[in-house]
N, C-alpha and C. Protein backbone atom coordinates (compact mmCIF):
# COMPACT_ATOMS: atom_id res chain seq x y z
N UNK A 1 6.01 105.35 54.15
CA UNK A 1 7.31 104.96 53.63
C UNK A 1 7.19 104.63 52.14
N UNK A 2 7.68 105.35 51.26
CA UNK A 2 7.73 105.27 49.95
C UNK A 2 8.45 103.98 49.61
N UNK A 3 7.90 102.97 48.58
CA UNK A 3 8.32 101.66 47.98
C UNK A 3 9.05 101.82 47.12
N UNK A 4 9.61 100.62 46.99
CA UNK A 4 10.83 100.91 45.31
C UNK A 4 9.25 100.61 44.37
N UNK A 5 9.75 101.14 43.32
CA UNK A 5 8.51 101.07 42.15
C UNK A 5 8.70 99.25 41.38
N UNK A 6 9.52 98.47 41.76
CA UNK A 6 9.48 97.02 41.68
C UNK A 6 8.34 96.37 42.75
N UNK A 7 8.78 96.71 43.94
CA UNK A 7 7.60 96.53 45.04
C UNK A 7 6.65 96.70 44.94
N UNK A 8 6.42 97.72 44.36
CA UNK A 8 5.00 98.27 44.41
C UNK A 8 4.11 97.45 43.29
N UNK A 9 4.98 97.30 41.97
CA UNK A 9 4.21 96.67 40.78
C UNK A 9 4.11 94.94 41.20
N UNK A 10 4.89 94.85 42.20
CA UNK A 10 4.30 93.24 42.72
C UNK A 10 3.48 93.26 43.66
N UNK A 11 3.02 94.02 43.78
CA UNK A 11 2.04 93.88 44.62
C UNK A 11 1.11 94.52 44.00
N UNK A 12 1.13 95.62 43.16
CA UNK A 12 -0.27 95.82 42.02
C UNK A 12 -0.56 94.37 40.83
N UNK A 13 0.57 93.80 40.86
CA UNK A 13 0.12 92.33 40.44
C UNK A 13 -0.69 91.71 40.92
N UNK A 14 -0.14 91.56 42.22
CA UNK A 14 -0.94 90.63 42.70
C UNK A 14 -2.67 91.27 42.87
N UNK A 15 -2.47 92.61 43.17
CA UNK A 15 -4.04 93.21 43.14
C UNK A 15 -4.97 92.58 42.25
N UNK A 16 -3.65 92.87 40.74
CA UNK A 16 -4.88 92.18 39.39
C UNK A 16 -4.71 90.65 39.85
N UNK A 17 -4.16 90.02 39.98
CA UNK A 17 -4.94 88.55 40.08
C UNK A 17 -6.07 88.22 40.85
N UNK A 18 -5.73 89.21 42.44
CA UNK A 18 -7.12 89.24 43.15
C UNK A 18 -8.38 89.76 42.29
N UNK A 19 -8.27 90.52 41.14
CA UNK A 19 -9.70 91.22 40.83
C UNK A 19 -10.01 90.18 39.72
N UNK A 20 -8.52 89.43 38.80
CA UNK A 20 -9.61 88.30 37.76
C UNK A 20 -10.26 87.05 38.82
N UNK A 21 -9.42 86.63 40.14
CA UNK A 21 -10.05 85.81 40.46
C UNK A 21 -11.27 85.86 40.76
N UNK A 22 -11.92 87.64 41.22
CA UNK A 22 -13.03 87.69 42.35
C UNK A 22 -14.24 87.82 40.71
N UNK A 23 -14.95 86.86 40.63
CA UNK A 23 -16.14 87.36 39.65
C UNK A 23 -16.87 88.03 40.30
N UNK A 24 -17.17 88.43 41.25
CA UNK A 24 -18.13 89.95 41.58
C UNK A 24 -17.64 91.03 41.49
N UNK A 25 -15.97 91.21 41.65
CA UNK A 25 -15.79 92.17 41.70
C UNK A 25 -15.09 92.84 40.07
N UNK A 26 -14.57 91.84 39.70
CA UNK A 26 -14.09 92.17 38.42
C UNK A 26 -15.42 93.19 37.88
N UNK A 27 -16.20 92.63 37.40
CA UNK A 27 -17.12 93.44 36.71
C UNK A 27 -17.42 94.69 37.25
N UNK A 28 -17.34 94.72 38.45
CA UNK A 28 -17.24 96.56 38.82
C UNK A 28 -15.82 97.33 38.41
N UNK A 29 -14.74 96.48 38.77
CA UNK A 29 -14.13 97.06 38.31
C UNK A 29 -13.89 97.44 36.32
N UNK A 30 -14.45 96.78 35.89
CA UNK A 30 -14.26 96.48 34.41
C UNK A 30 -15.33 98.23 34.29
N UNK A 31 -16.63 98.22 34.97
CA UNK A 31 -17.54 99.24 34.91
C UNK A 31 -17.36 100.52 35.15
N UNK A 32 -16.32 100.32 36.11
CA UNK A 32 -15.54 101.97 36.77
C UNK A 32 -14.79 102.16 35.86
N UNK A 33 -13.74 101.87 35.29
CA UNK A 33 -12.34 102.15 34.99
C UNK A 33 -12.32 102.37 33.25
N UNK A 34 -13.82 101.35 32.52
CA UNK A 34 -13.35 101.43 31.58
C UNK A 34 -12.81 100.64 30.48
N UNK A 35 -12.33 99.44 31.42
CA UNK A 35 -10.74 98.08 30.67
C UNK A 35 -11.82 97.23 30.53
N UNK A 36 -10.84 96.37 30.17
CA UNK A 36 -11.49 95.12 29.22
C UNK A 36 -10.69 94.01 29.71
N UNK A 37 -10.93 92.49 29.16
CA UNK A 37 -10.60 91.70 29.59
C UNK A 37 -9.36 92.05 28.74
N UNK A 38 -9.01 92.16 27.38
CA UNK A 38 -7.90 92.24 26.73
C UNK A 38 -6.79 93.63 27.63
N UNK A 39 -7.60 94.45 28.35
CA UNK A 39 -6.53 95.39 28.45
C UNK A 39 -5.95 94.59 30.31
N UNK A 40 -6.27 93.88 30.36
CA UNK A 40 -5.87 92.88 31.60
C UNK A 40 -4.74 92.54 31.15
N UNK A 41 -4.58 92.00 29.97
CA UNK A 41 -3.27 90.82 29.46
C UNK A 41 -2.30 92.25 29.25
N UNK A 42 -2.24 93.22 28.73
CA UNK A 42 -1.17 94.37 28.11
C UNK A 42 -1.26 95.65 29.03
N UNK A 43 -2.30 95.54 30.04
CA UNK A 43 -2.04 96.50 31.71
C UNK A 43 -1.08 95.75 32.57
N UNK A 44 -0.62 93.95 32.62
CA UNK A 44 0.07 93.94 33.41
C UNK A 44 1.45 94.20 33.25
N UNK A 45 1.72 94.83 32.34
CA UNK A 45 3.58 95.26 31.78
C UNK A 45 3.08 96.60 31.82
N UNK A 46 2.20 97.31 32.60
CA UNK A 46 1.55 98.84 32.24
C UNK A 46 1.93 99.83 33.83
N UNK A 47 2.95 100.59 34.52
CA UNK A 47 2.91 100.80 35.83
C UNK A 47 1.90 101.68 36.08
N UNK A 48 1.33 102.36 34.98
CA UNK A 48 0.26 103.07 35.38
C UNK A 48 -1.08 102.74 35.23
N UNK A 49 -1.41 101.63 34.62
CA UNK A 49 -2.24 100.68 34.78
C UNK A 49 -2.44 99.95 36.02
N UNK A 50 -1.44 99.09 36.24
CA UNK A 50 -1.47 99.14 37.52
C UNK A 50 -1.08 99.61 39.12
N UNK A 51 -1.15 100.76 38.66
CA UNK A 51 -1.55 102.20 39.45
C UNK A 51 -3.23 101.96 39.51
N UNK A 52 -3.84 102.01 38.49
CA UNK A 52 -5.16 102.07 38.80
C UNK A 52 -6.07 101.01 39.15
N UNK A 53 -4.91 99.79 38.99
CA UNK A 53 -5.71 98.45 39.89
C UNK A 53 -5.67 98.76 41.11
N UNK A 54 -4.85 99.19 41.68
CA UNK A 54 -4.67 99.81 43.26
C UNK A 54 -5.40 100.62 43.26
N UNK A 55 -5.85 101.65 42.46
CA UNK A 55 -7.08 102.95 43.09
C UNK A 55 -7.98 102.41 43.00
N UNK A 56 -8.48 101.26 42.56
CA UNK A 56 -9.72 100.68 42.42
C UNK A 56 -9.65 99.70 44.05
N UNK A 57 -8.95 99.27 44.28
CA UNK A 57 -8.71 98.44 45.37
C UNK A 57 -8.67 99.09 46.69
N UNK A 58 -8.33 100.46 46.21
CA UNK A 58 -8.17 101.11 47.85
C UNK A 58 -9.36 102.27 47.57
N UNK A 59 -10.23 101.89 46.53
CA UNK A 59 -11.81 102.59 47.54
C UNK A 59 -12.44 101.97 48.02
N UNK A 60 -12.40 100.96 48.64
CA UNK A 60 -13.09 100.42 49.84
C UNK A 60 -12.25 99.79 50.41
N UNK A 61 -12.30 99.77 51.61
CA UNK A 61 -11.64 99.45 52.85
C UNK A 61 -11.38 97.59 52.61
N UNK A 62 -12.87 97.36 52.78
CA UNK A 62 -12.88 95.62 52.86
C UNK A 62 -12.41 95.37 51.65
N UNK A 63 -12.17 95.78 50.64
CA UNK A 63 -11.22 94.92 49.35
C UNK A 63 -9.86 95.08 49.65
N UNK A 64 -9.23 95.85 50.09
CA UNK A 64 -8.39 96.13 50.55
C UNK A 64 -7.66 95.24 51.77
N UNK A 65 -8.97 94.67 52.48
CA UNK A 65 -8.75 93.59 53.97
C UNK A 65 -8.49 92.27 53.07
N UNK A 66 -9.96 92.13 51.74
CA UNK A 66 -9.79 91.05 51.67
C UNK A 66 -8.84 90.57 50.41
N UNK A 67 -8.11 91.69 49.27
CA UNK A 67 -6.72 91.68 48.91
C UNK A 67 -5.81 91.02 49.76
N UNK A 68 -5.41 92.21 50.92
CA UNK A 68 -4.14 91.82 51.55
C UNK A 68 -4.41 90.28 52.59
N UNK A 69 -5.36 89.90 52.80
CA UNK A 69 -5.90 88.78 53.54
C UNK A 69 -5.23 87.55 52.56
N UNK A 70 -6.07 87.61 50.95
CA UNK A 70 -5.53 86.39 50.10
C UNK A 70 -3.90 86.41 49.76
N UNK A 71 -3.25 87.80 49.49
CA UNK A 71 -2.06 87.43 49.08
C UNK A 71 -0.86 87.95 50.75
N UNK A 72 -1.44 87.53 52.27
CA UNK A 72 -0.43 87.78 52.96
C UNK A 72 0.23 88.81 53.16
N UNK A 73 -0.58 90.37 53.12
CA UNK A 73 0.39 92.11 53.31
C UNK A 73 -0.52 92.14 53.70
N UNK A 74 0.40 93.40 54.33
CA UNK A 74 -0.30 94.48 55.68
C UNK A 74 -0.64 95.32 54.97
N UNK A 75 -2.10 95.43 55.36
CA UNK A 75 -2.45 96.35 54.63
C UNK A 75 -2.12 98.03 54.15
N UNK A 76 -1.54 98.15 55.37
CA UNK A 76 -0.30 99.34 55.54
C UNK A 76 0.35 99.63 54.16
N UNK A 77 0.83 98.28 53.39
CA UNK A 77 1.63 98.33 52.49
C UNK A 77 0.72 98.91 50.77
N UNK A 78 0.14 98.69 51.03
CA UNK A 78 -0.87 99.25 50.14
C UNK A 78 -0.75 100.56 49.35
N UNK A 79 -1.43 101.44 50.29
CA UNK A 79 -1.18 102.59 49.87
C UNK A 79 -0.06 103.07 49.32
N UNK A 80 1.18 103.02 50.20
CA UNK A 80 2.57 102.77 49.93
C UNK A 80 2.98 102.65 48.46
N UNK A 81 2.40 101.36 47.99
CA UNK A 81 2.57 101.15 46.71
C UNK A 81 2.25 101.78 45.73
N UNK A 82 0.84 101.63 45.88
CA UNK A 82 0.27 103.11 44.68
C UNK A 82 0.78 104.23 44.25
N UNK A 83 1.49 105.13 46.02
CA UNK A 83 2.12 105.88 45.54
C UNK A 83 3.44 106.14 44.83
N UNK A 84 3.89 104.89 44.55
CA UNK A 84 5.12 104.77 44.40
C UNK A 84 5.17 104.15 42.56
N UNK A 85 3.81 104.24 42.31
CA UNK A 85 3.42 104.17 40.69
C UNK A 85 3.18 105.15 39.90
N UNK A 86 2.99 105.27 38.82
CA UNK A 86 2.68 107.06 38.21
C UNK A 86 1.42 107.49 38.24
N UNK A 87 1.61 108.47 38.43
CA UNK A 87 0.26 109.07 39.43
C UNK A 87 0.04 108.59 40.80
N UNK A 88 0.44 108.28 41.23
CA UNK A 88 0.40 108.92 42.61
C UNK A 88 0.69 108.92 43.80
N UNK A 89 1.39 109.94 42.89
CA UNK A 89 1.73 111.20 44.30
C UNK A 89 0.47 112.33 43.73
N UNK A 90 -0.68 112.34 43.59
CA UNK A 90 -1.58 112.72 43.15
C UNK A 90 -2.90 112.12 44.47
N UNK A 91 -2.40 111.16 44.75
CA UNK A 91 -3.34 109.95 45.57
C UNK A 91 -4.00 110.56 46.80
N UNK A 92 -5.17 110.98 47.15
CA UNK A 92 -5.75 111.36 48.19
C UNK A 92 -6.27 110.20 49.49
């Protein structure tokens, strides 16, 4: 079920707060993607930015459990969202 693209960026919000809170994981993500702590503060007004906090979040399963675990969604809703950001409908 495709999200409104408001939905979706609140809940790729909330993704990025899960990744500054997690210090183990931030730094992988900082290592994959590229960003910086500065592109944290000017990715969260970014929908395709956070588009890619979600692709980072939904390659592994358990970040994904333990995302939707801290901020209360089904994980169902997830995917959903991403696609409903730019890029993807690209999303495998």
């Amino acid at each position: 079920m495709k999200q409104t693209s408001e939905r979706a960026e609140a809940i790729a919000l909330k993704a990025l707060e899960f990744l500054v809170a997690d210090e183990e994981l931030l730094p992988i993500f900082f290592g994959s993607s590229g960003s910086s702590v500065d592109d944290l503060t000017t990715g969260a007004t970014d929908p395709a930015f956070l588009g890619s906090v979600l692709d980072f979040i939904l390659m592994d399963d358990k970040w994904v459990i333990q995302f939707c675990n801290a901020h209360n969604l089904d994980c169902a809703d997830v995917l959903p969202a991403r696609q409903s950001l730019p890029g993807g409908e690209q999303y495998n």
